[in-house]
C-alpha atoms as a PDB file:
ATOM      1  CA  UNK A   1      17.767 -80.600 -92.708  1.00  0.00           C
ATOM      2  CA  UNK A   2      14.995 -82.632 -91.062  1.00  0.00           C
ATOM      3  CA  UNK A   3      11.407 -81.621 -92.522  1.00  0.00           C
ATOM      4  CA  UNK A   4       9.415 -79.262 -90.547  1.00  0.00           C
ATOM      5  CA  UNK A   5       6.084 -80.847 -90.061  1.00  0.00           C
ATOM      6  CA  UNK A   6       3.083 -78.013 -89.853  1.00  0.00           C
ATOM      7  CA  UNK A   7       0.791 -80.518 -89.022  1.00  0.00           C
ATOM      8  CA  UNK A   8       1.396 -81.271 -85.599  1.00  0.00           C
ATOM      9  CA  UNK A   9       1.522 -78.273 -83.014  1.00  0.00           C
ATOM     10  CA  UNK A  10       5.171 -77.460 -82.172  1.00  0.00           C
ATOM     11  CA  UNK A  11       6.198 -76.315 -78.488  1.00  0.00           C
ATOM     12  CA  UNK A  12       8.733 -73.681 -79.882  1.00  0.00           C
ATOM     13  CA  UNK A  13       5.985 -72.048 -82.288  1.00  0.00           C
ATOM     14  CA  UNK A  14       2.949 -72.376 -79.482  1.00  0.00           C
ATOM     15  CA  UNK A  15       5.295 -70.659 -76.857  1.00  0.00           C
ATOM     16  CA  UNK A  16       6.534 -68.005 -79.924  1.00  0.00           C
ATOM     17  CA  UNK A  17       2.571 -67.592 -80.626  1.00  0.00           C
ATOM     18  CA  UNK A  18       2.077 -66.753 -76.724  1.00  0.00           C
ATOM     19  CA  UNK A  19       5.373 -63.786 -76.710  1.00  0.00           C
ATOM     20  CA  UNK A  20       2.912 -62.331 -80.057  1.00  0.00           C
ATOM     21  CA  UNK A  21       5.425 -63.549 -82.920  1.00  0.00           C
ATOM     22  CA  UNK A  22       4.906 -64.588 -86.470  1.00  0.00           C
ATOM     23  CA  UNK A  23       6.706 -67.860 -86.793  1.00  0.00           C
ATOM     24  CA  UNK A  24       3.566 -70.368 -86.222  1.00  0.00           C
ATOM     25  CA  UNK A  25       1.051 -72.219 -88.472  1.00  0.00           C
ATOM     26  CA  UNK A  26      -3.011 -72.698 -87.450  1.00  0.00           C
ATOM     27  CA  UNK A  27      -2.297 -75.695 -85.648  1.00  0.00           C
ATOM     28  CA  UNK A  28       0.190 -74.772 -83.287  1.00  0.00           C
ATOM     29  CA  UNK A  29      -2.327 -71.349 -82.475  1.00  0.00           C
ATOM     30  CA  UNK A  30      -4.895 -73.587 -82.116  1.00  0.00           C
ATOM     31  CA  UNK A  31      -2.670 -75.933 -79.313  1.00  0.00           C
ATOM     32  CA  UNK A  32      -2.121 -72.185 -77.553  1.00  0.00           C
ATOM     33  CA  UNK A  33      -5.887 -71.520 -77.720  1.00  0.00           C
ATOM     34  CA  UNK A  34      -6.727 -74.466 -76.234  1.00  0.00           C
ATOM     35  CA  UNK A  35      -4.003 -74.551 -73.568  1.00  0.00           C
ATOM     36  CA  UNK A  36      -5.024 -70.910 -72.620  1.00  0.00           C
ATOM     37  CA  UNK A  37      -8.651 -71.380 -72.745  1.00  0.00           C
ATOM     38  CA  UNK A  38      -7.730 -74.090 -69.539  1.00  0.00           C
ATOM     39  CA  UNK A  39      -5.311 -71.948 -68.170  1.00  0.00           C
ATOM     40  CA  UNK A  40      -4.857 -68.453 -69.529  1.00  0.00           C
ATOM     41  CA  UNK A  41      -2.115 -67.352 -67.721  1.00  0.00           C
ATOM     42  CA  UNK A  42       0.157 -69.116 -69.612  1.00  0.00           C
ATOM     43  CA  UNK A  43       0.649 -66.037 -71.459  1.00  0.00           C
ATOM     44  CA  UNK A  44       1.667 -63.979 -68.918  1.00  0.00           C
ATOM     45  CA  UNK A  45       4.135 -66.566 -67.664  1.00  0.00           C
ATOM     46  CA  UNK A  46       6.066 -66.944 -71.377  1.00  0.00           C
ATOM     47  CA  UNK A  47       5.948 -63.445 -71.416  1.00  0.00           C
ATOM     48  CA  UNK A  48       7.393 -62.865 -67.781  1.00  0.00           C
ATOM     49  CA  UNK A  49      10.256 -65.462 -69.022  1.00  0.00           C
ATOM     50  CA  UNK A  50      11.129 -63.694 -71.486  1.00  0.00           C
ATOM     51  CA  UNK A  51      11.188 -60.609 -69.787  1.00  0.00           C
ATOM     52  CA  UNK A  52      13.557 -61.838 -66.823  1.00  0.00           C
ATOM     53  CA  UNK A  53      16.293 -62.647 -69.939  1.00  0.00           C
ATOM     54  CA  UNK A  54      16.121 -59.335 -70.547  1.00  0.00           C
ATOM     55  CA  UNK A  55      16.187 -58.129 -67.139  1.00  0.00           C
ATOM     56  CA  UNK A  56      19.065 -60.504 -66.426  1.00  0.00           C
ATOM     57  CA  UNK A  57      21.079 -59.582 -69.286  1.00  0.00           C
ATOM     58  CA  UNK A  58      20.644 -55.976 -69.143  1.00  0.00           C
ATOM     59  CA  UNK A  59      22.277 -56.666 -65.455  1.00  0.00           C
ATOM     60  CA  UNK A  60      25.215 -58.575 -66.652  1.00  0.00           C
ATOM     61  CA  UNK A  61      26.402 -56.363 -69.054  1.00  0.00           C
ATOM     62  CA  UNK A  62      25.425 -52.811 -66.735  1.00  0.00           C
ATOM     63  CA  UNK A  63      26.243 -54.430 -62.934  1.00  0.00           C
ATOM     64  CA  UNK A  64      29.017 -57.165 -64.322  1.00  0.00           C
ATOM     65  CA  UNK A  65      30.467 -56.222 -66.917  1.00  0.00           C
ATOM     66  CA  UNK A  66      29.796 -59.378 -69.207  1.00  0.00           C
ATOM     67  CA  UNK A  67      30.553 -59.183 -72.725  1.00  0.00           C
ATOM     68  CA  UNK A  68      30.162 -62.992 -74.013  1.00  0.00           C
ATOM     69  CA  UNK A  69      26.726 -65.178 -73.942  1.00  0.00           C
ATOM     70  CA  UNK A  70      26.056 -68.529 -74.316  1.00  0.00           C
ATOM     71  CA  UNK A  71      22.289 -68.956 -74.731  1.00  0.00           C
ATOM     72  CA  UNK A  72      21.508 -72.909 -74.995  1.00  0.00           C
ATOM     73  CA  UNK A  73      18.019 -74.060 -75.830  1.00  0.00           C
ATOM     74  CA  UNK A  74      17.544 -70.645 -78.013  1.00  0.00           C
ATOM     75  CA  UNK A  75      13.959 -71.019 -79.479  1.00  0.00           C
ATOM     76  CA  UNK A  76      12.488 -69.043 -82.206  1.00  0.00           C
ATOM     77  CA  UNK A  77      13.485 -65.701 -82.363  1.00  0.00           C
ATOM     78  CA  UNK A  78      11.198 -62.823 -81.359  1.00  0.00           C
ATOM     79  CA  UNK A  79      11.487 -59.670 -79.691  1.00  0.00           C
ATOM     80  CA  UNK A  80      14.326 -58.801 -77.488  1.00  0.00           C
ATOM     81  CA  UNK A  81      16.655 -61.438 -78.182  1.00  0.00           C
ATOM     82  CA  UNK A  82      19.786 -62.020 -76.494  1.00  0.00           C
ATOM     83  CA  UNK A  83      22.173 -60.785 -78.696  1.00  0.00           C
ATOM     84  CA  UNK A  84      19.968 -57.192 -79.232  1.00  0.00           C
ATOM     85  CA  UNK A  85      19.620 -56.818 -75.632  1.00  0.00           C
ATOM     86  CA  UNK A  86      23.258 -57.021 -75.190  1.00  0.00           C
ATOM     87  CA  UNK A  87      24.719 -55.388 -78.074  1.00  0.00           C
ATOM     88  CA  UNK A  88      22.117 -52.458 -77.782  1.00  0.00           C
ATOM     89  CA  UNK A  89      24.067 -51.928 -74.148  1.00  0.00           C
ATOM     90  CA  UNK A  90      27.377 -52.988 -75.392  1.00  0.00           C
ATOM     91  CA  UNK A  91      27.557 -53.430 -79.256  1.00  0.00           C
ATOM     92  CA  UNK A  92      30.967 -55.134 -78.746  1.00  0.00           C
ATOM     93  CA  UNK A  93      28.977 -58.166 -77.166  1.00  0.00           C
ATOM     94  CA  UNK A  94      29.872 -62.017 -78.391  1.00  0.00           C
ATOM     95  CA  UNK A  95      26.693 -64.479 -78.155  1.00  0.00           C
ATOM     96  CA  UNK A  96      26.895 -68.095 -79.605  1.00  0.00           C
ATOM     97  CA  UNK A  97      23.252 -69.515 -80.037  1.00  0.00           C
ATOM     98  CA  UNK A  98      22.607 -72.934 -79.507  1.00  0.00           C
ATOM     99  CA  UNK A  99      19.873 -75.304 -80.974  1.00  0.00           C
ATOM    100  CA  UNK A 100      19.551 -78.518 -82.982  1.00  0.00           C
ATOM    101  CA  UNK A 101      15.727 -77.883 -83.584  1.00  0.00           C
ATOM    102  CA  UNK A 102      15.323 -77.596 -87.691  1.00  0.00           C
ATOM    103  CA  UNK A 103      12.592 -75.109 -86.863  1.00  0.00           C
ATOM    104  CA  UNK A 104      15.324 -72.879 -85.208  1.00  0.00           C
ATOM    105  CA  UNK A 105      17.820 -73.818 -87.464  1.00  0.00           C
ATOM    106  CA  UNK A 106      15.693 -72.350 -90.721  1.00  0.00           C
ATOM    107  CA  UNK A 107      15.019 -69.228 -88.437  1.00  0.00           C
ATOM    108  CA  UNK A 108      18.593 -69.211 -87.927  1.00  0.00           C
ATOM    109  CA  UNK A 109      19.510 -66.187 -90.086  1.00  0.00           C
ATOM    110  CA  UNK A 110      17.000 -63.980 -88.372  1.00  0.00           C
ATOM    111  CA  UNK A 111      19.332 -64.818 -84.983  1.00  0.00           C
ATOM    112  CA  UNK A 112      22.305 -64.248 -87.079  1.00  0.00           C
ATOM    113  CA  UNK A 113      22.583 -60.462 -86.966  1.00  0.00           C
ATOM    114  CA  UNK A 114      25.212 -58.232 -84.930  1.00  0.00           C
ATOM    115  CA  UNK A 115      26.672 -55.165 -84.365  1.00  0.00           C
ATOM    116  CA  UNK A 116      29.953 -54.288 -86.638  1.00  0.00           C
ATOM    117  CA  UNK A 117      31.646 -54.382 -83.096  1.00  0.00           C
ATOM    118  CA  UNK A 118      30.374 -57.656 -81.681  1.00  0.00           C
ATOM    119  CA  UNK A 119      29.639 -61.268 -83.127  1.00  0.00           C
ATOM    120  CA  UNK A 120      26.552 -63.504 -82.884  1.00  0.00           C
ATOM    121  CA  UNK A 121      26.574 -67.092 -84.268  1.00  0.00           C
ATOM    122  CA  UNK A 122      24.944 -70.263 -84.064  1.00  0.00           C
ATOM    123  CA  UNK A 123      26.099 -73.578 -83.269  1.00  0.00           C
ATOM    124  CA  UNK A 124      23.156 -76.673 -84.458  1.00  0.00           C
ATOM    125  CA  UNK A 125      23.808 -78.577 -81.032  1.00  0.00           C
ATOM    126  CA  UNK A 126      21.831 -80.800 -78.604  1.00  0.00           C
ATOM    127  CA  UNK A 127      21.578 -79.692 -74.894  1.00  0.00           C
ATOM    128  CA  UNK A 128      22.430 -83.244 -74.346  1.00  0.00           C
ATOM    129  CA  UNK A 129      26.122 -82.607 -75.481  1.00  0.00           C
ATOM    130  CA  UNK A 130      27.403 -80.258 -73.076  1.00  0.00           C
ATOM    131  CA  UNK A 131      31.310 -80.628 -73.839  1.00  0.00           C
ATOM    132  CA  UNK A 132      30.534 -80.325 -78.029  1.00  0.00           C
ATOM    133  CA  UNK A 133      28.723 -76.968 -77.069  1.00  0.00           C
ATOM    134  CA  UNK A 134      31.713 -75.309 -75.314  1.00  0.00           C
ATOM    135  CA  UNK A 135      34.353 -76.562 -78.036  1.00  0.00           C
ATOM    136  CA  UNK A 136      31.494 -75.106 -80.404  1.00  0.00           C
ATOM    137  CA  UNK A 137      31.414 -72.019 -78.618  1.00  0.00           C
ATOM    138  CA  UNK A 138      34.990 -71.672 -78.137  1.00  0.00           C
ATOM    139  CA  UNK A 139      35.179 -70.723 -81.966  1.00  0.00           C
ATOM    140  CA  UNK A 140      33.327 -67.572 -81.127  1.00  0.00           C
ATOM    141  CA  UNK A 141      34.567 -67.214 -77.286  1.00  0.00           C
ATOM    142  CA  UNK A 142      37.072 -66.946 -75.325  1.00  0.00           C
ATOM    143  CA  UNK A 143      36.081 -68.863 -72.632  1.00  0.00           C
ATOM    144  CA  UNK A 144      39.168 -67.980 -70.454  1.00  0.00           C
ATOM    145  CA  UNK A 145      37.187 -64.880 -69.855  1.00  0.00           C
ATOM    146  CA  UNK A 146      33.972 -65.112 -67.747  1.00  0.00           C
ATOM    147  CA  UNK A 147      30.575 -65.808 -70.147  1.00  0.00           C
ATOM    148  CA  UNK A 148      26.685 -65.714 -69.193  1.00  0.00           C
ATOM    149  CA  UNK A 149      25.535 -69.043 -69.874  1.00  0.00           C
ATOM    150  CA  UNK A 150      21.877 -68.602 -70.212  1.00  0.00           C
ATOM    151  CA  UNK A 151      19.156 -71.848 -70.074  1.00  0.00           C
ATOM    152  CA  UNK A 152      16.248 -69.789 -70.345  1.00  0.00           C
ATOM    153  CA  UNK A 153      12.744 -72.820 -70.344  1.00  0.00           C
ATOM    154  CA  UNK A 154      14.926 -75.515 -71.298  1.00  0.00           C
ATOM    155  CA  UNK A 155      15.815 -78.121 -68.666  1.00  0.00           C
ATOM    156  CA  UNK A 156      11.958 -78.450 -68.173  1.00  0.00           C
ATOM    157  CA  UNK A 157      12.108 -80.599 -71.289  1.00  0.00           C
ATOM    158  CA  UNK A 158      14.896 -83.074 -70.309  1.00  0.00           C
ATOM    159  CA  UNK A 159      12.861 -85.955 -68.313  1.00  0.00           C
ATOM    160  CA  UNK A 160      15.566 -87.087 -66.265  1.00  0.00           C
ATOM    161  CA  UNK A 161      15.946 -84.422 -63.466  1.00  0.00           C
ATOM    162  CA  UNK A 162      19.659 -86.186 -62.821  1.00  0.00           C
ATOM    163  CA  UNK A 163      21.367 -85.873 -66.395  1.00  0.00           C
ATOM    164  CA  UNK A 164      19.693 -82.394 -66.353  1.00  0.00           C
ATOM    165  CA  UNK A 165      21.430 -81.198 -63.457  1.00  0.00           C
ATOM    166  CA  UNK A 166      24.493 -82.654 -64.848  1.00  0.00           C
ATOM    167  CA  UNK A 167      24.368 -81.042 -68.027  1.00  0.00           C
ATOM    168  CA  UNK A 168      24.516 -77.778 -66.266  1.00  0.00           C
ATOM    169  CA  UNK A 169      27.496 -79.007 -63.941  1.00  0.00           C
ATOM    170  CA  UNK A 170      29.487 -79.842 -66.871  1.00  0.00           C
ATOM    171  CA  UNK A 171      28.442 -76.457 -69.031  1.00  0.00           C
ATOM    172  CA  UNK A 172      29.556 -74.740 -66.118  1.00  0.00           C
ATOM    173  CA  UNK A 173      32.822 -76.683 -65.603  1.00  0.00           C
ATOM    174  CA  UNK A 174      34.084 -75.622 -69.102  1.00  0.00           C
ATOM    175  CA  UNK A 175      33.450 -71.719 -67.902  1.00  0.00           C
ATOM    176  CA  UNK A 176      35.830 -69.923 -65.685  1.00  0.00           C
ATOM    177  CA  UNK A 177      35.364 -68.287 -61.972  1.00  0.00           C
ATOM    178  CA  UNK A 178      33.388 -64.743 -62.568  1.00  0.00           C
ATOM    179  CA  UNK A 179      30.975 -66.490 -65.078  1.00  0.00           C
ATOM    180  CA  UNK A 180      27.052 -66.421 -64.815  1.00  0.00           C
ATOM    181  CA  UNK A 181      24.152 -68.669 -64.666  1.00  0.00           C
ATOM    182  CA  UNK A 182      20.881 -67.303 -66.019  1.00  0.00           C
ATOM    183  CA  UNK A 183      18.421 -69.857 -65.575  1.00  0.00           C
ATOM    184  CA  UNK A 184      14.509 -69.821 -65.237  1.00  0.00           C
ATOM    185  CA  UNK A 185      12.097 -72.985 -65.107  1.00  0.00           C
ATOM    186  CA  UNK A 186       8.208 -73.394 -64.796  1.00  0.00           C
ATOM    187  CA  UNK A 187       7.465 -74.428 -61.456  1.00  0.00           C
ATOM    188  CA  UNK A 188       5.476 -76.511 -59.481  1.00  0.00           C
ATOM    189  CA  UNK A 189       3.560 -75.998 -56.304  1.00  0.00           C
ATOM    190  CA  UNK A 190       2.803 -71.985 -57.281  1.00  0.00           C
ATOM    191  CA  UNK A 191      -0.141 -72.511 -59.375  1.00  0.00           C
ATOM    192  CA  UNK A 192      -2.451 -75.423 -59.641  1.00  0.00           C
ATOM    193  CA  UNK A 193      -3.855 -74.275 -62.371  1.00  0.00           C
ATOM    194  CA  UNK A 194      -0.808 -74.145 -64.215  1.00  0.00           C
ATOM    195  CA  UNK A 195      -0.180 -77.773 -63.482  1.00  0.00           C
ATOM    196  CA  UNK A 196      -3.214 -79.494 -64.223  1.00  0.00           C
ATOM    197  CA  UNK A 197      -2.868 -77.390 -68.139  1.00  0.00           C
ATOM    198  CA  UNK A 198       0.987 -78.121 -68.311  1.00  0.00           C
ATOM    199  CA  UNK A 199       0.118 -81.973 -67.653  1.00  0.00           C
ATOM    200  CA  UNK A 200      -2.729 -82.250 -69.547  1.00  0.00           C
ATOM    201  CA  UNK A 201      -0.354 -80.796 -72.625  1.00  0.00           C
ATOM    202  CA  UNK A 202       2.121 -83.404 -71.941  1.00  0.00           C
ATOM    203  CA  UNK A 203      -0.347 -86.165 -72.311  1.00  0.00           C
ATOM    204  CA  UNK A 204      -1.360 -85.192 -75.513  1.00  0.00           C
ATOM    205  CA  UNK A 205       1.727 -86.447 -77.422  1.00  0.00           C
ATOM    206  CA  UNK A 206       3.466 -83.635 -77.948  1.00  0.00           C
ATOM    207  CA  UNK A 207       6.837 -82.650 -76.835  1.00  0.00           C
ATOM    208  CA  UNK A 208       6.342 -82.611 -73.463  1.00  0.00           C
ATOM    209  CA  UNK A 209       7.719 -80.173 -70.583  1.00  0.00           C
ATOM    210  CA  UNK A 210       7.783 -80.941 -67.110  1.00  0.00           C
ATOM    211  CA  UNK A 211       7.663 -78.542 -64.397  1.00  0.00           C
ATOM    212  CA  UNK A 212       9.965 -78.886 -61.432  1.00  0.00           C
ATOM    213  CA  UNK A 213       9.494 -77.985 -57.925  1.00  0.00           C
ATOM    214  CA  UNK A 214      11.252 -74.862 -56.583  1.00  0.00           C
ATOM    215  CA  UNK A 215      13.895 -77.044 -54.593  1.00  0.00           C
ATOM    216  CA  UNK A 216      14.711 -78.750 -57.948  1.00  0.00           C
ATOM    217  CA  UNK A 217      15.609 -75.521 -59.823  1.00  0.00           C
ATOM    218  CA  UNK A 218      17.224 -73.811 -57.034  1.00  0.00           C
ATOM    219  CA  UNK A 219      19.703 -77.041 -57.344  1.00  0.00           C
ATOM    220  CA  UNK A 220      20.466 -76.110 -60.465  1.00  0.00           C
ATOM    221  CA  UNK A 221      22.799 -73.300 -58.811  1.00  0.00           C
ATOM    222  CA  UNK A 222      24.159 -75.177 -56.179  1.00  0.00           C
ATOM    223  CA  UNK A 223      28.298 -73.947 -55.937  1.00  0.00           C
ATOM    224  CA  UNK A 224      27.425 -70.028 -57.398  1.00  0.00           C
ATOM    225  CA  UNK A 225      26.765 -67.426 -55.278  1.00  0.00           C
ATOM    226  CA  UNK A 226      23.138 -66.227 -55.873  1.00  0.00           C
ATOM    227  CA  UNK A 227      22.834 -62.334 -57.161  1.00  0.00           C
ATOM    228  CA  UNK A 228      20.034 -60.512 -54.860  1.00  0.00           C
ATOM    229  CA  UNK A 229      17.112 -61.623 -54.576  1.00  0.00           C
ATOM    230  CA  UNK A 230      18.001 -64.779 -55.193  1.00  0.00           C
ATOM    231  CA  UNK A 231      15.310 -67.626 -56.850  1.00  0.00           C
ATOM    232  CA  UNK A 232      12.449 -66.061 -57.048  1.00  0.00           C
ATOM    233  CA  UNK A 233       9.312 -66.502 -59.544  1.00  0.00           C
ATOM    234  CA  UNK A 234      10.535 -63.851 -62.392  1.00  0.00           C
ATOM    235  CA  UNK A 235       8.317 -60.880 -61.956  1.00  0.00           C
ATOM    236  CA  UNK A 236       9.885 -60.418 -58.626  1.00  0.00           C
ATOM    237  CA  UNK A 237      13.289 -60.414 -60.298  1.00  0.00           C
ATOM    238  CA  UNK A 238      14.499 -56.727 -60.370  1.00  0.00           C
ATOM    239  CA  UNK A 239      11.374 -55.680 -61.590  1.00  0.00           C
ATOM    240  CA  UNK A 240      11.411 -52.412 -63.715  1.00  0.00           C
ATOM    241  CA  UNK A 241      11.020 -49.130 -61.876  1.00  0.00           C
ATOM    242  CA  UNK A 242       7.526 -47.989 -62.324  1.00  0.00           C
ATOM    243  CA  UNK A 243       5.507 -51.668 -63.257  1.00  0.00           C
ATOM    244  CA  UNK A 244       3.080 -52.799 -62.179  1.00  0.00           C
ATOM    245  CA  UNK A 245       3.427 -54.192 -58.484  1.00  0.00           C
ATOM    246  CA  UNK A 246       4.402 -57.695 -59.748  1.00  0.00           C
ATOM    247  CA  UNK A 247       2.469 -61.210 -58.496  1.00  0.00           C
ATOM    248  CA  UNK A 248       4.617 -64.542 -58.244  1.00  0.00           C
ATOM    249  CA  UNK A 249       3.856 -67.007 -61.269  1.00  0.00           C
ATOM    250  CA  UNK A 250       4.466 -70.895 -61.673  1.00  0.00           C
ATOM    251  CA  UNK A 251       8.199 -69.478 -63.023  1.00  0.00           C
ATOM    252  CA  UNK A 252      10.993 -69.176 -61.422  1.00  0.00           C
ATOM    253  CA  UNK A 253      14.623 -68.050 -61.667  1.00  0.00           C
ATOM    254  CA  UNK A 254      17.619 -66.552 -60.301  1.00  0.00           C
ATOM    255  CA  UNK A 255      21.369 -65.621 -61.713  1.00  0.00           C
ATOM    256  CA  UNK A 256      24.071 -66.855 -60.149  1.00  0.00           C
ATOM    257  CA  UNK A 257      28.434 -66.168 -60.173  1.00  0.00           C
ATOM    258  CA  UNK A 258      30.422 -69.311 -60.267  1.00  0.00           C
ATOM    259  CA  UNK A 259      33.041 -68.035 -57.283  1.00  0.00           C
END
């Protein structure tokens, strides 16, 4: 396995040090300090990501009936994970994680729980190898039977906008009709703010993550039939009965069916 190196902040542990988790070193929560102190609503935007999974999911398994996942780009665990979220609904629940980061990959047992009724595994994959991660999955899955395929933050870090959107094309060819998209991006042209931090981050060596305008991520659904409300920035998502009256943020996402 490739050496982790605590010296240099890490994306995954900076945005796990934002959701309140344990798996970061003083570097990468000094990156997050810094990046908040420009723009401190970073926060509430990793958090409102990772709240919209759990909205989204909790929908696919009430509203559709879903009972297999296939979350690519996983990141470090923390609370609410896919596979808790689903099997705490429907403990018979199948979820394949995929990541190739070695960060992940030592964290991997912590993903690697489940339900006696259900499965959860992990597949050490690239994003970049679409077809390997549905004959990866397929050990797990039946993918004749429709699957959530869930890119939750990831596409932002895949510079070519093209071979992104063609990486979700071909993960969703390998799914059948009735499967779901779950998909939410940081965006640009919500929050200047948010930009200027974001791109100063990206110049500063580390890995960086580039935020898309809305047009661009509502492409990422084109040919699935958008559930209601359609892309939206997440806290407007099916919020929760009794929040707060939720503000748009510089994220957006949607879920879409593949007809």
């Amino acid at each position: 396995m490739t050496e982790i190196d605590t010296s240099v902040p890490h994306s995954a542990r900076i945005w796990n040090y934002w959701l309140g988790g344990k798996d970061n070193y003083p570097v990468d929560e000094a990156a997050g300090d810094a990046y908040t102190a420009v723009f401190p609503g970073i926060v509430t935007i990793a958090r409102s990501s990772r709240a919209f999974l759990g909205r989204s999911i909790r929908y696919l398994v009430t509203e559709a009936g879903v009972r297999q996942f296939l979350d690519v780009g996983t990141g470090l665990p923390t609370v609410d994970n896919t596979h808790e979220v689903a099997q705490r609904l429907a403990p018979e629940s199948k979820i394949v994680y995929v990541d190739n980061d070695p960060l992940v990959l030592a964290h991997a047992r912590a993903l690697l729980t489940s339900t006696p009724e259900g499965v959860t595994a992990y597949e050490d994959l690239s994003v970049y190898e679409p077809e390997k991660i549905l004959s990866a999955a397929s050990r797990t899955l039946d993918l004749s039977r429709p699957t959530a395929l869930i890119l939750s933050g990831i596409l932002g870090h895949i510079a070519d906008y093209d071979l992104a959107r063609d990486i979700v094309r071909r993960l969703l060819a390998g799914l059948p009709s009735g499967s779901y998209l779950s998909l939410n991006e940081g965006s640009r042209g919500t929050d200047p703010a948010y930009e200027q931090a974001q791109d100063a981050y990206n110049e500063t060596g580390a890995v960086p993550y580039f935020l898309r305008p809305v047009d661009q991520i509502a492409a990422y659904f084109d040919g699935l039939d958008l559930v209601e409300p359609g892309l939206v920035s997440v806290p407007l998502w099916h919020p929760e009965p009794g929040d707060e009256e939720p503000r748009p943020i510089g994220q957006h996402g949607a879920l879409g069916r593949k007809p």
